[in-house]
N, C-alpha and C. Protein backbone atom coordinates (compact mmCIF):
# COMPACT_ATOMS: atom_id res chain seq x y z
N UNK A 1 -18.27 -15.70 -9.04
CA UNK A 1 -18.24 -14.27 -9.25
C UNK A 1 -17.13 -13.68 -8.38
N UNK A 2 -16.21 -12.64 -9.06
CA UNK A 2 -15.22 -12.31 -8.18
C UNK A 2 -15.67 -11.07 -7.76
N UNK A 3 -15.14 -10.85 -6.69
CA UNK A 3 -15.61 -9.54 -5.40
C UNK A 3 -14.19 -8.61 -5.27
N UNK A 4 -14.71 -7.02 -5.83
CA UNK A 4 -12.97 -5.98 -5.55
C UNK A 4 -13.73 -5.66 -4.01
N UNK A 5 -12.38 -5.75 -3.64
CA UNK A 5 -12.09 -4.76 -2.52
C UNK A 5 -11.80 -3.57 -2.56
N UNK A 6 -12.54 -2.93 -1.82
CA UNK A 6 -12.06 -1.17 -2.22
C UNK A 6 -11.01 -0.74 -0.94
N UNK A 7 -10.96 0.35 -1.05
CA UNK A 7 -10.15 1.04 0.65
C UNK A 7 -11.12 1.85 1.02
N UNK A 8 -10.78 1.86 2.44
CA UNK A 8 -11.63 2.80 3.28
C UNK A 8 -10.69 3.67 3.46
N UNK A 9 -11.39 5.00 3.92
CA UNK A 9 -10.54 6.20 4.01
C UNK A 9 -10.04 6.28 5.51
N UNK A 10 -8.38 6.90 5.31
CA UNK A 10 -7.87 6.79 6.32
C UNK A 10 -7.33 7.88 6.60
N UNK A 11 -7.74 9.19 8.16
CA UNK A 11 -7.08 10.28 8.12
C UNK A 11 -5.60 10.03 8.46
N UNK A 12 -4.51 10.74 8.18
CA UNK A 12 -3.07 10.83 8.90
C UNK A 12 -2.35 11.79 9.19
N UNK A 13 -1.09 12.30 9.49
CA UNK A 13 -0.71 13.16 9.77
C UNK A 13 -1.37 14.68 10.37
N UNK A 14 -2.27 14.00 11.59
CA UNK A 14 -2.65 14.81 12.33
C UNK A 14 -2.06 16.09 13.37
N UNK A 15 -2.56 17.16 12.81
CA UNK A 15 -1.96 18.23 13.77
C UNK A 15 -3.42 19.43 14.43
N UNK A 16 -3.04 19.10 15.52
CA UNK A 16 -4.08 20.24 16.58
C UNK A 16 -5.42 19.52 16.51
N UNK A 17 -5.65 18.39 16.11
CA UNK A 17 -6.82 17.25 15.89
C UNK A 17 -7.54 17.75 14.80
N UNK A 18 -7.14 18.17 13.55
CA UNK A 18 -7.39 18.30 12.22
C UNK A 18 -6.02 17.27 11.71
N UNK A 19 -7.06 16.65 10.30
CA UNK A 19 -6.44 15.97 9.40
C UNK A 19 -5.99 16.60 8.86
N UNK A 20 -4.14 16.21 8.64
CA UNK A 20 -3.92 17.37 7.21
C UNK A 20 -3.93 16.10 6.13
N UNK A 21 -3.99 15.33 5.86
CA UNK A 21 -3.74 14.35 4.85
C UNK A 21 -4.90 13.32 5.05
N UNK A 22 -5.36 12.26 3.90
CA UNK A 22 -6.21 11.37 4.08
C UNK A 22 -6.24 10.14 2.63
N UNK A 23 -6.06 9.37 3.26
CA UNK A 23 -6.07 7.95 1.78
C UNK A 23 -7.48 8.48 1.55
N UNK A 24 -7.76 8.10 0.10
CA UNK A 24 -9.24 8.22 0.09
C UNK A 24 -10.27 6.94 -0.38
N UNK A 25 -11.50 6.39 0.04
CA UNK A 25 -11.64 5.49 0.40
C UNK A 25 -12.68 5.07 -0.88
N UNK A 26 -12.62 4.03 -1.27
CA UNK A 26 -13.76 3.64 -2.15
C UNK A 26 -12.98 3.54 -3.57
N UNK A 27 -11.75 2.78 -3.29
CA UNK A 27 -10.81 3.20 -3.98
C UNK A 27 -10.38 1.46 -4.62
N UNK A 28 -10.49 1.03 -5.37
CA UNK A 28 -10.09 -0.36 -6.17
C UNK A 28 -8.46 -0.43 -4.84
N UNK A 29 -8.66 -1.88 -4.24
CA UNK A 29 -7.38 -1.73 -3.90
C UNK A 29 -6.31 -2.10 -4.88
N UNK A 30 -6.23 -2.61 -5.54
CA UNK A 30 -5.78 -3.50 -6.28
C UNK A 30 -4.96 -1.95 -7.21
N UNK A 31 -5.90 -1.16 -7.82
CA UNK A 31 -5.63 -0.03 -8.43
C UNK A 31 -4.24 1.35 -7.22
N UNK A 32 -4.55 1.33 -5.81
CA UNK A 32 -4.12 2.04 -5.20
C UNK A 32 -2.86 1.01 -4.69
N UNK A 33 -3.07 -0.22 -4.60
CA UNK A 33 -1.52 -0.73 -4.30
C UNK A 33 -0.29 -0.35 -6.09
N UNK A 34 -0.91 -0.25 -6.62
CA UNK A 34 -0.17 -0.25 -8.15
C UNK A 34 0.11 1.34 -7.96
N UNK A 35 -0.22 2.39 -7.45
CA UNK A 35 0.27 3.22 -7.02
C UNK A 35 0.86 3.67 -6.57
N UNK A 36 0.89 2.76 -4.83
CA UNK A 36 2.10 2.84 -3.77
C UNK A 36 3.12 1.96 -4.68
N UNK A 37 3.38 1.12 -5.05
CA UNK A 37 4.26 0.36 -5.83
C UNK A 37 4.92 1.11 -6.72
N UNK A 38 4.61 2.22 -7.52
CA UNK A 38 5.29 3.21 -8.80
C UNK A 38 5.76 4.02 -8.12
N UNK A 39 5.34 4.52 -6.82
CA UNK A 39 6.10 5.68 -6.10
C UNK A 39 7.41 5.10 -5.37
N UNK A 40 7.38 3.98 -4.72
CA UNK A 40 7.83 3.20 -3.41
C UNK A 40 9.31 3.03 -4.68
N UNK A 41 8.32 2.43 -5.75
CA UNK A 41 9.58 1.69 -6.85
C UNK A 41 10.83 2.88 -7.27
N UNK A 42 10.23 4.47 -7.50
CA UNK A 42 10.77 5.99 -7.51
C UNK A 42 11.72 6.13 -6.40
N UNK A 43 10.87 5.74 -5.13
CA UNK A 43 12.13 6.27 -4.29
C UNK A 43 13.28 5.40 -3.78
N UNK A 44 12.89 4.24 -4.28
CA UNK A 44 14.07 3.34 -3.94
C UNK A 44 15.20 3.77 -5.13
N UNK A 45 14.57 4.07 -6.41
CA UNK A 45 15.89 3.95 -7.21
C UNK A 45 16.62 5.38 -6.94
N UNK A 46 16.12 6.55 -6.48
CA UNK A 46 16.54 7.63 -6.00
C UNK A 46 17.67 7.32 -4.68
N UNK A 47 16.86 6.75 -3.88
CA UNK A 47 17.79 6.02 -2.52
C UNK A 47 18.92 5.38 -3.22
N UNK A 48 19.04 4.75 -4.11
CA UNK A 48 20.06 3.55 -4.52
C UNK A 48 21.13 4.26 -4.56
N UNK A 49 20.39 5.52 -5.73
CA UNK A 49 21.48 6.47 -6.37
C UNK A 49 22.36 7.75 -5.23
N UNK A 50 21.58 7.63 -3.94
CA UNK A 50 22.10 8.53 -3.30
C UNK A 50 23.25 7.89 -1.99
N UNK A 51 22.86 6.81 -1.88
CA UNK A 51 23.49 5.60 -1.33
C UNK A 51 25.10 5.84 -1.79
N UNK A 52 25.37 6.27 -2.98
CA UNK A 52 26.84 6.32 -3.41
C UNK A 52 27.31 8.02 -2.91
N UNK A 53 26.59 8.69 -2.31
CA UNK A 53 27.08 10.18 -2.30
C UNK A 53 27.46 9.97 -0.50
N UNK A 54 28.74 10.44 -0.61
CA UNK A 54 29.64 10.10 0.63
C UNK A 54 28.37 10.65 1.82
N UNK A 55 28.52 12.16 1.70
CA UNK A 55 27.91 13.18 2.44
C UNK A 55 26.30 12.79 3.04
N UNK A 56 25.66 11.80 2.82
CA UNK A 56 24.34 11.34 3.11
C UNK A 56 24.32 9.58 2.93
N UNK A 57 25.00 8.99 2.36
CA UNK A 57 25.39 7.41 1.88
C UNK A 57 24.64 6.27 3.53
N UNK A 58 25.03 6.98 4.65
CA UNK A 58 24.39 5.95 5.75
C UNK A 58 22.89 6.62 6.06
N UNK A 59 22.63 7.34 5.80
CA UNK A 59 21.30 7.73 5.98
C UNK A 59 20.31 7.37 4.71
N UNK A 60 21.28 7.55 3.65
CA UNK A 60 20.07 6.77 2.30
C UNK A 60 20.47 5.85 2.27
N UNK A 61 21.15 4.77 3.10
CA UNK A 61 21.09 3.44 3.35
C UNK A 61 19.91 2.86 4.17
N UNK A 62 20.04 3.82 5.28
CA UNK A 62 19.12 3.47 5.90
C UNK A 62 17.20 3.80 5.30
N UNK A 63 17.35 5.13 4.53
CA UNK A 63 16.02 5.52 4.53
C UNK A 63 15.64 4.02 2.95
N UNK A 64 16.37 3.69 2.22
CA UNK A 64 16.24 2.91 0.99
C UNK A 64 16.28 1.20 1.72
N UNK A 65 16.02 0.82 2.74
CA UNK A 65 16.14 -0.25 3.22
C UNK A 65 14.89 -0.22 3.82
N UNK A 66 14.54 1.14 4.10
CA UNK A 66 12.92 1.11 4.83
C UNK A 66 11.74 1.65 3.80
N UNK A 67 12.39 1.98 2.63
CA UNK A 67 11.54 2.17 1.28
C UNK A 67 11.39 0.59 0.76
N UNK A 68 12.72 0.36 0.70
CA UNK A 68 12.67 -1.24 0.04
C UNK A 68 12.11 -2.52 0.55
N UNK A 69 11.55 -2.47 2.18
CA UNK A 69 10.94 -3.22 2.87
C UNK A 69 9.46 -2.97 2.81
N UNK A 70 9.28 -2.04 2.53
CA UNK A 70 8.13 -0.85 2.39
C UNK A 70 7.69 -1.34 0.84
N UNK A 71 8.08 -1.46 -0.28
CA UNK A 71 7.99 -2.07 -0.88
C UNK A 71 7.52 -3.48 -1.34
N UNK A 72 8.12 -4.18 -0.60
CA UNK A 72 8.37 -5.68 -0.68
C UNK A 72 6.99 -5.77 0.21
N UNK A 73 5.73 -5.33 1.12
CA UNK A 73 5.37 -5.62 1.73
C UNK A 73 3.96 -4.83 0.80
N UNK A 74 4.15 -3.81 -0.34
CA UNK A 74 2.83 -3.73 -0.70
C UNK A 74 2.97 -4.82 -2.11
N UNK A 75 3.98 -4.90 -2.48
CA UNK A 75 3.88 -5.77 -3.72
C UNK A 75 3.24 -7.59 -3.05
N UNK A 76 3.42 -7.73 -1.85
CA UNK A 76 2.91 -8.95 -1.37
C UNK A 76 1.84 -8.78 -0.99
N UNK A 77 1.05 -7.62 -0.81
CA UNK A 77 -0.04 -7.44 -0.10
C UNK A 77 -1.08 -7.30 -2.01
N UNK A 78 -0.13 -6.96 -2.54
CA UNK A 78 -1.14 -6.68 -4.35
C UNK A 78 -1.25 -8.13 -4.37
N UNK A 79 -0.19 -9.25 -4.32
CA UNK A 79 -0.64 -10.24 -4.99
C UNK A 79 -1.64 -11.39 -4.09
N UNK A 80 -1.75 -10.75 -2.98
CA UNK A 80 -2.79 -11.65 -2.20
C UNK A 80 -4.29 -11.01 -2.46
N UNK A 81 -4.29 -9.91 -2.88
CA UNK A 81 -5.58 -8.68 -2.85
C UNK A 81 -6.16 -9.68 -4.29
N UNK A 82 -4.92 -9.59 -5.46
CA UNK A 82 -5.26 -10.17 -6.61
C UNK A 82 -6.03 -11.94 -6.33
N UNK A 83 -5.16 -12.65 -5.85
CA UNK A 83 -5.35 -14.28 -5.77
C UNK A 83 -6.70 -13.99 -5.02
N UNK A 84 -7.17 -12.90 -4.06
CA UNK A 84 -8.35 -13.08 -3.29
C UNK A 84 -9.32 -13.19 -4.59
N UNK A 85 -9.42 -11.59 -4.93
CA UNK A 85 -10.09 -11.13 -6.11
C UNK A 85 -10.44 -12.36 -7.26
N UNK A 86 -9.20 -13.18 -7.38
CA UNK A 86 -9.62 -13.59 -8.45
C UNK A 86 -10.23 -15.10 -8.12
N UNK A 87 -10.23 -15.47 -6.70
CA UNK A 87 -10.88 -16.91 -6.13
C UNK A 87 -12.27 -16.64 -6.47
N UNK A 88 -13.24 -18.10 -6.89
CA UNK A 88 -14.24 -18.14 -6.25
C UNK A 88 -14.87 -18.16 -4.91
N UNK A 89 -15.90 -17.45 -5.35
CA UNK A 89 -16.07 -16.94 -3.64
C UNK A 89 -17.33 -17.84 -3.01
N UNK A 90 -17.19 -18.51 -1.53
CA UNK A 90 -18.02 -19.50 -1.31
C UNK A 90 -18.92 -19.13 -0.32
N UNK A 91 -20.57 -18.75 -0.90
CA UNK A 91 -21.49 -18.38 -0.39
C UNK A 91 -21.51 -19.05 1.08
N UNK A 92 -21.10 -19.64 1.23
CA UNK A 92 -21.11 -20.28 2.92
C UNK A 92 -20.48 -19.44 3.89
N UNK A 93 -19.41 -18.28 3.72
CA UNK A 93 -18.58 -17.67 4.11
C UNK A 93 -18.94 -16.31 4.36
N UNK A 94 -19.36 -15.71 5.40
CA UNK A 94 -19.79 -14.28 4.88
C UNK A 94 -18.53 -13.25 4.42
N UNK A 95 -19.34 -12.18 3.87
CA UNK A 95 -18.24 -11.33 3.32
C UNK A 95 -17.85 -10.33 4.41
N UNK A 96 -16.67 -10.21 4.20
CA UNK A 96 -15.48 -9.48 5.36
C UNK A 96 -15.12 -8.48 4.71
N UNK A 97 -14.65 -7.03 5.24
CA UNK A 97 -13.49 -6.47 5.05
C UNK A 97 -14.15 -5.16 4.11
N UNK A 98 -13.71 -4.61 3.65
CA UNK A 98 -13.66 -2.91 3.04
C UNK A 98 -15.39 -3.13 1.95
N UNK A 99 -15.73 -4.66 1.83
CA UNK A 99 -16.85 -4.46 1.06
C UNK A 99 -17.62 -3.89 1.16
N UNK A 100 -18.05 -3.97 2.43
CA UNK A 100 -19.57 -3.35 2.45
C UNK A 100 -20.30 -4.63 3.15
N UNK A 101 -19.60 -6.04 3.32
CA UNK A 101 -20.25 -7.34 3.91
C UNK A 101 -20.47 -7.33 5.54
N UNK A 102 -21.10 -8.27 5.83
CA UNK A 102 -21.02 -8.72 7.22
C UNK A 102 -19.75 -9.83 7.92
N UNK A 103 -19.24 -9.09 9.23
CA UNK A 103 -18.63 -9.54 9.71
C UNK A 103 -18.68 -10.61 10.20
């Protein structure tokens, strides 16, 4: 039987110790990495394209190298979420992580 992992919710961009922003949790990861991946994939090709404009070219070098690493690190993180997801899972092992299992 295969087991999803969900996300837990995560506050960020804290100001005056209120959250202004928050991942929200209970969330298919698998579904929310395919998310960060369509946006991440948006701003790299935006970066690419701005990369050629003299007036900003080393700064959207730099910001499209930290999109594109940024990238490369949720698309590796989908396909391990997936290969988990899709292993059999061996009752000998307790369950870990965003399930709801024991540590």
């Amino acid at each position: 039987m295969s087991m999803q992992i969900l996300t837990l919710e995560h506050h960020y961009c804290e100001s005056s110790q209120q959250s202004l922003f928050s991942a929200a949790g209970g969330v298919c990861v698998t579904k929310a990495l395919d998310a960060a991946t369509d946006r991440l994939e948006s701003v790299v090709a935006a970066l690419a394209a701005l990369m050629n404009v003299g007036a900003v070219s080393e700064q959207a070098t730099l910001a499209f190298y930290a999109a594109e690493s940024a990238l490369a690190l949720v698309c590796a993180s989908h396909a391990g979420v997936e290969a988990f997801e899709c292993a059999p899972q061996n009752a000998d092992i307790p369950n870990r992580g965003a399930t709801g299992g024991e540590a």
